[in-house]
N, C-alpha and C. Protein backbone atom coordinates (compact mmCIF):
# COMPACT_ATOMS: atom_id res chain seq x y z
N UNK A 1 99.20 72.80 -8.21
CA UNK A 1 98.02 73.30 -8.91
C UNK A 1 96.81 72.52 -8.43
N UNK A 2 95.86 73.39 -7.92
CA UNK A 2 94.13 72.63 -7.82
C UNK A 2 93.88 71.90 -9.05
N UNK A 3 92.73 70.90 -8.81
CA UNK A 3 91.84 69.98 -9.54
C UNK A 3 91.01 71.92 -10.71
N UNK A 4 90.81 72.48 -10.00
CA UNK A 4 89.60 73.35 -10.67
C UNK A 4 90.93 74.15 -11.97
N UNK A 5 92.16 74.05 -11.77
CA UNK A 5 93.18 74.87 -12.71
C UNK A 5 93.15 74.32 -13.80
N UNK A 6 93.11 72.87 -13.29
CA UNK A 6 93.59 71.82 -14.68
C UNK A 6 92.19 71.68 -15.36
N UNK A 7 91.20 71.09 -14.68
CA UNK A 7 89.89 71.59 -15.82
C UNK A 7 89.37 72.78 -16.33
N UNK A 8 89.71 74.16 -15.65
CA UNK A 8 89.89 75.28 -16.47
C UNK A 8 90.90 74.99 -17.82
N UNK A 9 92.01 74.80 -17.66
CA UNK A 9 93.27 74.89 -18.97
C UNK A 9 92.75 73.86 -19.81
N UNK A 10 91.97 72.82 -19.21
CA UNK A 10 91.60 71.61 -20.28
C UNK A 10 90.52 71.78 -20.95
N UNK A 11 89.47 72.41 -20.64
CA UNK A 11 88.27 73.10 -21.07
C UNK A 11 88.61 74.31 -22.09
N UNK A 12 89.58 75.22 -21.38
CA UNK A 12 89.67 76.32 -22.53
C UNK A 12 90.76 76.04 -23.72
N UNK A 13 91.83 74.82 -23.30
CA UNK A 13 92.71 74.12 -24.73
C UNK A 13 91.48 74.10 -25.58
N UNK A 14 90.70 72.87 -24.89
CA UNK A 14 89.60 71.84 -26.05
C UNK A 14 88.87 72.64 -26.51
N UNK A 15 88.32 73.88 -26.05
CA UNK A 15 87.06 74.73 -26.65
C UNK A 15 87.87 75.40 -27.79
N UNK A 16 89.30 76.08 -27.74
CA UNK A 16 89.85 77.01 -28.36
C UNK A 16 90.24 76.03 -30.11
N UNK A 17 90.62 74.74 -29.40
CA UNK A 17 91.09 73.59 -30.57
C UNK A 17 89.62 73.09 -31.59
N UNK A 18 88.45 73.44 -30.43
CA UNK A 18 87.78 73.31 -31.38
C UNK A 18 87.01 74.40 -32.15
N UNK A 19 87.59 75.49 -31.87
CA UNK A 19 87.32 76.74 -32.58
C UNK A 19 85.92 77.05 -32.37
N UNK A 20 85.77 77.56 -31.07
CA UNK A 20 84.06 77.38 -30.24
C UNK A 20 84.52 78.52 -29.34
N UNK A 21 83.02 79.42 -28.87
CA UNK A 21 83.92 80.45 -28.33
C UNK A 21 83.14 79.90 -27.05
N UNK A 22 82.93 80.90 -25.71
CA UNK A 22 82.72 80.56 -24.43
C UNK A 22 81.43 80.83 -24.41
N UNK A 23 81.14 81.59 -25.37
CA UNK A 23 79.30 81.65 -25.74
C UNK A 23 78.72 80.63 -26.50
N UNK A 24 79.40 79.95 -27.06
CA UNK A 24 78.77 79.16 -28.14
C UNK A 24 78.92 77.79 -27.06
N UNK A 25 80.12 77.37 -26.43
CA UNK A 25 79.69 76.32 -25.44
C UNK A 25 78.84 76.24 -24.03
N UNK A 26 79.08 77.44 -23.43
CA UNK A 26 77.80 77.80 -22.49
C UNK A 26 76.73 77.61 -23.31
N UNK A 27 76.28 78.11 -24.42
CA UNK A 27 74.61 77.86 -25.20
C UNK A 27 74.38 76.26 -24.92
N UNK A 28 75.15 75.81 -25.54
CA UNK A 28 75.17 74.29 -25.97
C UNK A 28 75.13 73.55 -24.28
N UNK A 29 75.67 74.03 -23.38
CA UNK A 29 75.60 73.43 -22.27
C UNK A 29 74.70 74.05 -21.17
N UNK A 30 73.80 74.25 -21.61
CA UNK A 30 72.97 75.59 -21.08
C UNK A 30 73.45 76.54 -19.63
N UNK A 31 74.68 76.95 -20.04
CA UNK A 31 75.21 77.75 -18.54
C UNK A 31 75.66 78.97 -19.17
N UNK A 32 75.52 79.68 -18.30
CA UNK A 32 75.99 81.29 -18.53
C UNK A 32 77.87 81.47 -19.18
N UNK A 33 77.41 82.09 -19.88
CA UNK A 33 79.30 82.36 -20.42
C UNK A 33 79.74 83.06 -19.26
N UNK A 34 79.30 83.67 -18.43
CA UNK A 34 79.99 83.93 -17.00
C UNK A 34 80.79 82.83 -16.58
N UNK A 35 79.75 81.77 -16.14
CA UNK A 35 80.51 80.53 -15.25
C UNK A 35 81.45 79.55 -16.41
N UNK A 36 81.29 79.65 -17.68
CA UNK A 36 82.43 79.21 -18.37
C UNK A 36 83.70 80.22 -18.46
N UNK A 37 83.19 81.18 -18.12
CA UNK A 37 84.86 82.01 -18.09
C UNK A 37 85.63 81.97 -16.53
N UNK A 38 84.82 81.81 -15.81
CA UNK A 38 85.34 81.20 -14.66
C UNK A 38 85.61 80.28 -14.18
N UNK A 39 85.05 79.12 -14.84
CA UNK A 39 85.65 77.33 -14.65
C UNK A 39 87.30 77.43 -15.80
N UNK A 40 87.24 78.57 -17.32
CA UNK A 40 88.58 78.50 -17.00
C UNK A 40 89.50 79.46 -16.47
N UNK A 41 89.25 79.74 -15.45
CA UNK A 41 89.79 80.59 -14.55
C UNK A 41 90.13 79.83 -13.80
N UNK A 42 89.57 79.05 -13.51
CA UNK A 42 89.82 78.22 -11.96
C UNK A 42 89.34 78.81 -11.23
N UNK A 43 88.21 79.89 -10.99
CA UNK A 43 87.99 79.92 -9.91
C UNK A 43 86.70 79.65 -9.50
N UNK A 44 85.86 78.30 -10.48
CA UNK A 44 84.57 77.84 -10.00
C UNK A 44 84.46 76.41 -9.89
N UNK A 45 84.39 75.82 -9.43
CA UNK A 45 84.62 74.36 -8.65
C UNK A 45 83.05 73.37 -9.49
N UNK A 46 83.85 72.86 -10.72
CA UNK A 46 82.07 72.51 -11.82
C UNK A 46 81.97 71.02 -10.99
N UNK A 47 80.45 70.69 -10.56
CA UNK A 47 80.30 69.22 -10.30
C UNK A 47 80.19 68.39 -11.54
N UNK A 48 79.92 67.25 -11.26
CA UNK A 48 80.13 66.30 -12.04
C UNK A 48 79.04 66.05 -13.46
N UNK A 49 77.85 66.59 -12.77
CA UNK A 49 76.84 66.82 -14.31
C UNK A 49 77.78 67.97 -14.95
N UNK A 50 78.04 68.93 -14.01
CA UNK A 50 78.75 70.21 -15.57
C UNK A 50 79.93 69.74 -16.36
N UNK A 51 80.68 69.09 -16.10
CA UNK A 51 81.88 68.41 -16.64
C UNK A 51 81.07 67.47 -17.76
N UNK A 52 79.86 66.94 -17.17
CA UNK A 52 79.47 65.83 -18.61
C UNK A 52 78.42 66.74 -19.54
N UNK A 53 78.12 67.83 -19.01
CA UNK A 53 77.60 68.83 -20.14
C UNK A 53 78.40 69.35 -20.85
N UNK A 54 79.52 69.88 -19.99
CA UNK A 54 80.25 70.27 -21.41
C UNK A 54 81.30 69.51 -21.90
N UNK A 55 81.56 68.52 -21.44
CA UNK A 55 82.14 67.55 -22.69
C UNK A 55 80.98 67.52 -23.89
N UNK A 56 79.88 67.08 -23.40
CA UNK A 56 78.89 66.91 -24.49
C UNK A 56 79.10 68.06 -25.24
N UNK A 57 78.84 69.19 -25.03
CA UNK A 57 79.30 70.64 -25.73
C UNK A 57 80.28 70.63 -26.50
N UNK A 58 81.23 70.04 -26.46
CA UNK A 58 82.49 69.90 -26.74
C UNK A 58 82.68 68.68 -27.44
N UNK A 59 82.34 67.54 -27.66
CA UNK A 59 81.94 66.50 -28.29
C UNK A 59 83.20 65.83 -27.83
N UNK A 60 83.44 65.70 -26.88
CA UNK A 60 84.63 64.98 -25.39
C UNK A 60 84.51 64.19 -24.74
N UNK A 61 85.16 63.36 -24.24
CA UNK A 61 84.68 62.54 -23.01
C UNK A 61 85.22 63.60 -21.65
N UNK A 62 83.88 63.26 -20.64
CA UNK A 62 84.52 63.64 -19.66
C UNK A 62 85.79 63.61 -18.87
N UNK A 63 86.81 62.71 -19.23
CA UNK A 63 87.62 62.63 -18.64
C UNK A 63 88.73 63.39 -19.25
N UNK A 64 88.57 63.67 -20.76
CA UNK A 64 89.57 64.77 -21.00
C UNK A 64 89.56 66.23 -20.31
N UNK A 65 88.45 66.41 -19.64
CA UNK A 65 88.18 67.79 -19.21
C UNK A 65 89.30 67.48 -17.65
N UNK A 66 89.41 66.40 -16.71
CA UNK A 66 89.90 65.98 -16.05
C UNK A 66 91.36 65.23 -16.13
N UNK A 67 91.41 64.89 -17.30
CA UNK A 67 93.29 64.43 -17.79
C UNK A 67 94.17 65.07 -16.91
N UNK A 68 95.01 64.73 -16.17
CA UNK A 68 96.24 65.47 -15.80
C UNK A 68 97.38 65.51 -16.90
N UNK A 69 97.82 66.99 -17.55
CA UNK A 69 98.77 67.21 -18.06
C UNK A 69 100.16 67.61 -17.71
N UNK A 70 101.08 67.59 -18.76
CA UNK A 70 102.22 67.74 -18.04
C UNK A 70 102.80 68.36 -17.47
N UNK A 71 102.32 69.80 -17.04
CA UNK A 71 102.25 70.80 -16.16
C UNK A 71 101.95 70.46 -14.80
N UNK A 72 100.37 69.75 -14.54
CA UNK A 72 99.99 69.30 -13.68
C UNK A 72 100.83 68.32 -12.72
N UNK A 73 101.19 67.26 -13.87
CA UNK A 73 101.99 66.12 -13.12
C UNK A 73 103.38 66.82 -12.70
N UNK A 74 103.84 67.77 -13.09
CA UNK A 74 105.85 68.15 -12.31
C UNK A 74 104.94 69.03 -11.04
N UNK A 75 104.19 69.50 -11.31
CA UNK A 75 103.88 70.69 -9.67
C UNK A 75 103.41 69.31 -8.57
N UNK A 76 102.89 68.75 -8.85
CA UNK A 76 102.17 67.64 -8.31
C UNK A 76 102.79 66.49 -7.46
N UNK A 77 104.07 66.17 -8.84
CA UNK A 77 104.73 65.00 -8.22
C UNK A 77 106.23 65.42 -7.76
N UNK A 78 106.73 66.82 -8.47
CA UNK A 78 108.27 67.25 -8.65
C UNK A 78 108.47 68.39 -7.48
């Protein structure tokens, strides 16, 4: 699995856990609910300010958006 899969699935866990839809965190991170439905898609590659916007959105540290989970780690290492 790409870097862009796992911050898609980690972005749309944390948004869904925090009961926030993809409009309400695009507002808050000022980006189009387009490119949030496609970062969790995986198929938009966010630099490093968008990852710390929407953690901020998300009231996160950036690095949870980046965590490798346990999905990640068996394709990765297994």
């Amino acid at each position: 699995m790409d870097i862009r899969k796992l911050v898609g699935r980690n972005l749309s866990r944390i948004r869904k856990a925090a009961g926030l839809t993809q409009e309400v965190v695009a507002e808050r991170a000022n980006l189009s609910q387009q490119y949030v439905s496609e970062l969790e898609a995986g198929k938009r590659n966010p630099t490093v300010e968008t990852l710390q916007v929407l953690a901020q959105a998300l009231g996160v540290s950036h690095l949870d958006l980046v965590r490798p989970d346990d999905q990640f780690q068996q394709e990765n290492l297994g």
